[in-house]
C-alpha atoms as a PDB file:
ATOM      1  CA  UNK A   1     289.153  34.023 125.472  1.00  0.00           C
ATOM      2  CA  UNK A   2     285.824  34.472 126.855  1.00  0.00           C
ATOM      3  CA  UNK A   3     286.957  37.597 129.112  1.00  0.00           C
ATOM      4  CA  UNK A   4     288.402  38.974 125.830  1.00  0.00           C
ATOM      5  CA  UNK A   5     285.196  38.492 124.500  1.00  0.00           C
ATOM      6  CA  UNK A   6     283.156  40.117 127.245  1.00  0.00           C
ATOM      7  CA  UNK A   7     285.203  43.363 127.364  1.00  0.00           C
ATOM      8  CA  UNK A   8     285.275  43.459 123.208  1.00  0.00           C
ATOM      9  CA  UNK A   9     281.089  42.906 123.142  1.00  0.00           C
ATOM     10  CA  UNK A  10     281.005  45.774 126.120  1.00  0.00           C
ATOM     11  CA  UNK A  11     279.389  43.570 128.582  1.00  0.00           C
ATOM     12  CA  UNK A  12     279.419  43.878 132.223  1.00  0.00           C
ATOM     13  CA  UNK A  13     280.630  40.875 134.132  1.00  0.00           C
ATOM     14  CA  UNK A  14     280.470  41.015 137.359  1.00  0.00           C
ATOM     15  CA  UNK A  15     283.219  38.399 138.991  1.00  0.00           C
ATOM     16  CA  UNK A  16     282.671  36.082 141.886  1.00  0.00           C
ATOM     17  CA  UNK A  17     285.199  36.212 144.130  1.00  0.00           C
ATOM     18  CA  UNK A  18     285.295  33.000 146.599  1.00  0.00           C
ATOM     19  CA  UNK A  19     287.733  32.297 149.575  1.00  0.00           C
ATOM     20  CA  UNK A  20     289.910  29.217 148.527  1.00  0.00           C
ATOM     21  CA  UNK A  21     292.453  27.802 150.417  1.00  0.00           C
ATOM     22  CA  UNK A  22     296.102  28.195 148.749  1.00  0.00           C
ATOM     23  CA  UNK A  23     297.745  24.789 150.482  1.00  0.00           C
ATOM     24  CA  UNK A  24     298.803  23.674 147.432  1.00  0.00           C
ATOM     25  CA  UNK A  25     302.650  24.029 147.617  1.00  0.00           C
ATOM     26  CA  UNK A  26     304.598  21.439 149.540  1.00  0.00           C
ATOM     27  CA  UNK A  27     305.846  22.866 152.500  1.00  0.00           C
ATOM     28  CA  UNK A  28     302.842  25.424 153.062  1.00  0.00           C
ATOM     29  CA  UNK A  29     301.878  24.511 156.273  1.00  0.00           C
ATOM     30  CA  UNK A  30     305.228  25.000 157.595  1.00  0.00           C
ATOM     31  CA  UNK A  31     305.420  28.175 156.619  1.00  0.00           C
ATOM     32  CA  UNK A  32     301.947  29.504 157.069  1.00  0.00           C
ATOM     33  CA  UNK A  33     299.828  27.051 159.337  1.00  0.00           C
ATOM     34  CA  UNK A  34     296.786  29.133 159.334  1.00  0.00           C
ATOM     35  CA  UNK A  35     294.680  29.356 156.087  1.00  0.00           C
ATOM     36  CA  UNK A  36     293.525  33.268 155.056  1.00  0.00           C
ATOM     37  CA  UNK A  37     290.077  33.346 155.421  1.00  0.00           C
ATOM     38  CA  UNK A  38     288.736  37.599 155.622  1.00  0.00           C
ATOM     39  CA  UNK A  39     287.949  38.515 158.343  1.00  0.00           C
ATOM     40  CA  UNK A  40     283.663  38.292 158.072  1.00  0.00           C
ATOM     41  CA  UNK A  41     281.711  36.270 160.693  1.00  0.00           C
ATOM     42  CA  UNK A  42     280.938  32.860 159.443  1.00  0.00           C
ATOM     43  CA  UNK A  43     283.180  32.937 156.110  1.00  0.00           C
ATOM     44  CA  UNK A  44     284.576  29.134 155.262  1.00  0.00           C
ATOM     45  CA  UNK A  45     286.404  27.996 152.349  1.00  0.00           C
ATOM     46  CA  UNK A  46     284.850  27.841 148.861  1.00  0.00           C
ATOM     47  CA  UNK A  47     282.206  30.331 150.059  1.00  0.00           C
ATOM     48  CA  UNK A  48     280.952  33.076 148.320  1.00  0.00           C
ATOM     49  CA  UNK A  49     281.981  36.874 150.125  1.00  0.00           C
ATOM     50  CA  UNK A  50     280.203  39.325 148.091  1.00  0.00           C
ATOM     51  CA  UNK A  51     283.207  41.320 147.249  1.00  0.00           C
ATOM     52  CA  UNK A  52     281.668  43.591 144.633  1.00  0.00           C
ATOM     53  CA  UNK A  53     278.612  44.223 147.785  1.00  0.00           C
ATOM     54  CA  UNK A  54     280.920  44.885 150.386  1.00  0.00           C
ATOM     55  CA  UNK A  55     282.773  47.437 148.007  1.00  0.00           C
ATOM     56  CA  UNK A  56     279.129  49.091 147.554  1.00  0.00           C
ATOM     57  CA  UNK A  57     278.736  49.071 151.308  1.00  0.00           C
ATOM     58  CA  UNK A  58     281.789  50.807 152.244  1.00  0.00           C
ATOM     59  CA  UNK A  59     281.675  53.256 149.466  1.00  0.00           C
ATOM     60  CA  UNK A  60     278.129  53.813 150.669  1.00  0.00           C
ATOM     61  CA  UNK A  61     279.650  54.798 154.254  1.00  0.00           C
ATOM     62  CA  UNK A  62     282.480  57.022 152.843  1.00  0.00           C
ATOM     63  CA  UNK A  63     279.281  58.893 150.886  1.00  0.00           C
ATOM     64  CA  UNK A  64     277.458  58.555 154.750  1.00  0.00           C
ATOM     65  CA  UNK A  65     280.349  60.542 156.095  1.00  0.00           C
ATOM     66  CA  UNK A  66     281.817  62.641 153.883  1.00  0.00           C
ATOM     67  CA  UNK A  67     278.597  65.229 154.567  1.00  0.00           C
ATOM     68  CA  UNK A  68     278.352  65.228 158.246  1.00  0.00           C
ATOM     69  CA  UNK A  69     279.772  68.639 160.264  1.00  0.00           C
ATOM     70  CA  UNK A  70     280.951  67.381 163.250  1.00  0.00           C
ATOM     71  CA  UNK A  71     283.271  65.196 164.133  1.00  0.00           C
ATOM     72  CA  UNK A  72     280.921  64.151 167.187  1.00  0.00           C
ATOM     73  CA  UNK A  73     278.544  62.702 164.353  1.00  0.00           C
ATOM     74  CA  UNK A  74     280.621  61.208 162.363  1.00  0.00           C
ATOM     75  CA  UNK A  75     282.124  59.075 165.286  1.00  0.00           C
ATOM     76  CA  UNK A  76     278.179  58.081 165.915  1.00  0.00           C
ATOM     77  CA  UNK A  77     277.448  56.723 162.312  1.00  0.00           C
ATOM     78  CA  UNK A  78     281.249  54.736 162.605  1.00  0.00           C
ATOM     79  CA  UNK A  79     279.891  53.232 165.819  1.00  0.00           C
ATOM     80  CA  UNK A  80     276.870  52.035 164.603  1.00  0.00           C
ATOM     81  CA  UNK A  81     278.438  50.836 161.664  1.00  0.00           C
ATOM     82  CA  UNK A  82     281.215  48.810 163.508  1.00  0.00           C
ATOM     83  CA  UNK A  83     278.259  47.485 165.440  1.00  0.00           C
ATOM     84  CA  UNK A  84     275.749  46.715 162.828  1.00  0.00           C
ATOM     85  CA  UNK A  85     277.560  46.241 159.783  1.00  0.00           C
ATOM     86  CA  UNK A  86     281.490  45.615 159.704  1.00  0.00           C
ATOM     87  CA  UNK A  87     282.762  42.753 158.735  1.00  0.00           C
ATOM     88  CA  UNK A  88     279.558  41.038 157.322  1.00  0.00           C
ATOM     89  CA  UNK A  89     278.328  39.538 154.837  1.00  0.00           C
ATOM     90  CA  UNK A  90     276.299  42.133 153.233  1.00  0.00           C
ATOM     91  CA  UNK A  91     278.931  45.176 154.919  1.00  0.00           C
ATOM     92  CA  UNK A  92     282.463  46.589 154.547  1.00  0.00           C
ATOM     93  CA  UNK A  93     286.035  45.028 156.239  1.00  0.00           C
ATOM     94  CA  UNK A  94     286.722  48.448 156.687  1.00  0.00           C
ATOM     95  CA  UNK A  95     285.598  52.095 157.753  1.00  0.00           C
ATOM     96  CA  UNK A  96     287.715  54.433 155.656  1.00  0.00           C
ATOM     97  CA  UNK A  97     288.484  58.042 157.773  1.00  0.00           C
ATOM     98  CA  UNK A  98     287.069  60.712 156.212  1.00  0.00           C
ATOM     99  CA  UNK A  99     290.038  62.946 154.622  1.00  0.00           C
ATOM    100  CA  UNK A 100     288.959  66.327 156.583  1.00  0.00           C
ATOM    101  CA  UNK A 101     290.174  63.670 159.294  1.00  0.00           C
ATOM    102  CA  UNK A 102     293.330  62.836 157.683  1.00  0.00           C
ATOM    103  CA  UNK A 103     295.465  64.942 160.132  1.00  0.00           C
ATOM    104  CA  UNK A 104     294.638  63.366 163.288  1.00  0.00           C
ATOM    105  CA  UNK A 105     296.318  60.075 162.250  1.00  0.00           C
ATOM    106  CA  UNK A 106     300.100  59.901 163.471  1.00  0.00           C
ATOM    107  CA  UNK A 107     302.743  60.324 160.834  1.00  0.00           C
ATOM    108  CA  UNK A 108     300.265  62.629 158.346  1.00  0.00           C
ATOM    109  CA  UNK A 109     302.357  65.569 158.011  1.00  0.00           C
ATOM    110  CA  UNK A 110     305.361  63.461 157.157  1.00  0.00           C
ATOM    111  CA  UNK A 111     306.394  62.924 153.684  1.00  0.00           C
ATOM    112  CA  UNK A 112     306.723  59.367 152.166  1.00  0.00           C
ATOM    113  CA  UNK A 113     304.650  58.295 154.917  1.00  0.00           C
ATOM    114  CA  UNK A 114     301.111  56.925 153.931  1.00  0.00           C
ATOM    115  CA  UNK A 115     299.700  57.109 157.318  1.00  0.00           C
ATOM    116  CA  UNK A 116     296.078  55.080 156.537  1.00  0.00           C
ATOM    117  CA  UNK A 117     297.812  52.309 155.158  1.00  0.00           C
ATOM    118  CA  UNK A 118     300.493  52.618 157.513  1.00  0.00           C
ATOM    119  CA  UNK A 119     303.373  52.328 155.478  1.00  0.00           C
ATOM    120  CA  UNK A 120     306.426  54.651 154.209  1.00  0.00           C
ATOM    121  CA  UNK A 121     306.762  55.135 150.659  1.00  0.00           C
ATOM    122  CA  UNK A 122     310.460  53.326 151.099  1.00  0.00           C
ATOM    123  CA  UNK A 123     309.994  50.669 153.622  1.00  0.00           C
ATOM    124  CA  UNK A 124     312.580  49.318 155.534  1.00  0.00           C
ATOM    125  CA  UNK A 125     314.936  46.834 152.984  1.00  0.00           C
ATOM    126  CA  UNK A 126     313.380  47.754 150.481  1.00  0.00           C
ATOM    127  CA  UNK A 127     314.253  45.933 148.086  1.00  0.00           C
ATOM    128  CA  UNK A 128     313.194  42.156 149.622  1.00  0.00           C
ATOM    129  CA  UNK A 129     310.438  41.663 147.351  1.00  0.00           C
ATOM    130  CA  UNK A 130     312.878  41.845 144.332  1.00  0.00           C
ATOM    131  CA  UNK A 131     313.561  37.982 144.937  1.00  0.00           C
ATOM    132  CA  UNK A 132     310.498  36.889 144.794  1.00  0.00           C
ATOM    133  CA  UNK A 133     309.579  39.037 141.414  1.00  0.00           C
ATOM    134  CA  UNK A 134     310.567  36.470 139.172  1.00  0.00           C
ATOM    135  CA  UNK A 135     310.027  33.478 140.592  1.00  0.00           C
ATOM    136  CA  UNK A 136     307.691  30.804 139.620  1.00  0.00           C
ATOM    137  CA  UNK A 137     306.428  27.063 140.727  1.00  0.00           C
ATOM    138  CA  UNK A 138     306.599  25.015 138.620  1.00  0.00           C
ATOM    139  CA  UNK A 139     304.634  21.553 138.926  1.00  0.00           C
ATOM    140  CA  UNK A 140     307.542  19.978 136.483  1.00  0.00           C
ATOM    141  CA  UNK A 141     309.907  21.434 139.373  1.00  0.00           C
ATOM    142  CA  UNK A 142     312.396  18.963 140.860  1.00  0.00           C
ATOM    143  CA  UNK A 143     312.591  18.610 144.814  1.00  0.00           C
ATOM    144  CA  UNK A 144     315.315  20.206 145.226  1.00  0.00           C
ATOM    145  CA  UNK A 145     314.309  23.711 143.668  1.00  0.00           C
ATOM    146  CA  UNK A 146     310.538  23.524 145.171  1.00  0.00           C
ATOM    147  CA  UNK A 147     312.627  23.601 148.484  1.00  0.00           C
ATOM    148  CA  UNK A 148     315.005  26.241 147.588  1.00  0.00           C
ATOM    149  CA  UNK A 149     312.088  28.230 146.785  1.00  0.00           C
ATOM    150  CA  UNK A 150     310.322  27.731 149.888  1.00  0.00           C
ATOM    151  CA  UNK A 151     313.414  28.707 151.821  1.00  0.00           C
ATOM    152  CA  UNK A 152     313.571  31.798 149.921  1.00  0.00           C
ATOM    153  CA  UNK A 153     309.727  32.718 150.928  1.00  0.00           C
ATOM    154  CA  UNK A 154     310.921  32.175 154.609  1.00  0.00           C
ATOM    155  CA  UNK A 155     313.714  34.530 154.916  1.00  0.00           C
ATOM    156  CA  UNK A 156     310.900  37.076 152.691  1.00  0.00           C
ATOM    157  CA  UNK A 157     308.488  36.268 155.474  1.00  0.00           C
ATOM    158  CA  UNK A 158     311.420  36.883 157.991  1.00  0.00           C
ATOM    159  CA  UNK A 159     312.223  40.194 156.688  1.00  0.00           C
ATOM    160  CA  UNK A 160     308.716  41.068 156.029  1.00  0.00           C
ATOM    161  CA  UNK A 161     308.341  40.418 160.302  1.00  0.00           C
ATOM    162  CA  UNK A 162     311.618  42.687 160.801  1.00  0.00           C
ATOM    163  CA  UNK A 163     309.633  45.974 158.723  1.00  0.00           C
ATOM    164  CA  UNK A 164     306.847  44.935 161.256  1.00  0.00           C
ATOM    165  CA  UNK A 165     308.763  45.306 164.085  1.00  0.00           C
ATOM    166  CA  UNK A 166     310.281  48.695 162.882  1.00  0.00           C
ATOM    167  CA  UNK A 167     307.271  49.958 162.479  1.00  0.00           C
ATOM    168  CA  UNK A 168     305.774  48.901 165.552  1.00  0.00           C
ATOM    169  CA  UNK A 169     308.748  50.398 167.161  1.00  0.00           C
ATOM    170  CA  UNK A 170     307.927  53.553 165.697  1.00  0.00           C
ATOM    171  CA  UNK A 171     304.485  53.580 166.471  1.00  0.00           C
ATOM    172  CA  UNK A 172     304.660  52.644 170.090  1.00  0.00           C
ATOM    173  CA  UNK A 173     306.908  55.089 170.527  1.00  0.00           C
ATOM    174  CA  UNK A 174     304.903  57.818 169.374  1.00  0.00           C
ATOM    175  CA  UNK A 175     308.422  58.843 166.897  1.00  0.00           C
ATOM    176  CA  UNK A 176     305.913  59.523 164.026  1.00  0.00           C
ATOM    177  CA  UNK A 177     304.041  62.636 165.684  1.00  0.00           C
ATOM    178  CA  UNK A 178     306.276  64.710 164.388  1.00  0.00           C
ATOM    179  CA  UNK A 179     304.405  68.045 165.728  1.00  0.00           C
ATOM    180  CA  UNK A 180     304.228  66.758 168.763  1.00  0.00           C
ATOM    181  CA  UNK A 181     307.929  65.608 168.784  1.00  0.00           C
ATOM    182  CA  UNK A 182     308.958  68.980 167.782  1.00  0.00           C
ATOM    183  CA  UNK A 183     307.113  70.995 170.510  1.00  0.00           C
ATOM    184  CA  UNK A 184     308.980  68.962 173.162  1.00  0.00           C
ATOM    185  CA  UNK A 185     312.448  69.460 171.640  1.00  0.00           C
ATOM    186  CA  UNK A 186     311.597  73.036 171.550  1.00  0.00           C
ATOM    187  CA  UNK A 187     311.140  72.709 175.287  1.00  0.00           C
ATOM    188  CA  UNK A 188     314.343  71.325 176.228  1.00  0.00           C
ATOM    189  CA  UNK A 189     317.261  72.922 177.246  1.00  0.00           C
ATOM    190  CA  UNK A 190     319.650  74.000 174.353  1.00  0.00           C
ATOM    191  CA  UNK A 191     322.446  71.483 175.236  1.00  0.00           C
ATOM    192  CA  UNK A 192     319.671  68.800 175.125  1.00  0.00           C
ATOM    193  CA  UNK A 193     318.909  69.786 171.597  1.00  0.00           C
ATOM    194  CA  UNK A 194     321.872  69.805 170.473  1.00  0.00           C
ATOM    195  CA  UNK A 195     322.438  66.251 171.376  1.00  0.00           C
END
């Protein structure tokens, strides 16, 4: 193949990634109405979005950051950068926390919690993605299967909105500060703890 080729001759190929819409599979609209298109000001479908120079960009703000003293500073440069720069063409999606910073973000001290992406190392039903692993469509697929398989996508997507939930749950509630948690159940009386 010619990608074969490139990586056996040691060129450098740099690969064009383009937002395409994925409404190919009967049903699609009924289960996600809304194309993806990334989030960057005036992105349509089939156009170009510079991922290899947005990578640059935010690589070139983690480099920005990661020599400043103050937090005070830091918090200036993000600014301007959410301003000037995020979410453009030529500029990141995102303005990665520098990892001095790390601890300020709820649920850091917590094992099996990955608190800048958000999610625990074992998520709530866990296992959900395992029926989609192996499945395939098929364009010699009869009706009757294509549907199946759409059905089984929804009740993914269903359970996928549950570990939202749960997590949102957790969040608003401020349950993954667990410092902060801690301090207050030191405070209470000792028949409250033990509860």
């Amino acid at each position: 193949s010619s990608f074969g080729a490139a990586l056996m001759s040691g060129s450098k190929r740099s690969k064009r990634m383009k937002v395409v819409q994925t409404s190919t599979v009967k049903g699609y609209d009924d289960l996600w109405p809304d194309g993806y298109i990334p989030p960057i000001s005036g992105a349509r479908f089939g156009q170009d979005v510079n991922r290899e120079q947005r990578y640059r960009a935010e690589q070139n703000f983690v480099k920005l950051t990661a020599g400043l003293e103050t937090k005070g500073e830091v918090d200036r440069i993000t600014q301007a950068w959410r301003e000037q720069r995020l979410n453009r063409m030529d500029g990141p999606t995102v303005l990665p926390m520098r990892s001095e910073d790390l601890h300020e973000l709820p649920g850091s001290e917590l094992a099996g919690f990955m608190p800048r992406r958000g999610d625990f190392d074992v998520e709530w039903d866990n296992e959900a993605e395992n029926i989609l692993a192996d499945m395939e469509f098929s364009a010699n697929d009869p009706p009757q299967d294509r549907e199946l398989k759409i059905k089984v996508i929804a009740i993914y997507n269903r359970k996928l909105d549950q570990r939202d939930k749960r997590k949102k749950f957790l969040l608003s509630r401020g349950l993954l500060d667990y410092r902060k948690n801690q301090k207050i159940e030191s405070r209470m009386p000792r028949d409250e703890r033990e509860l």
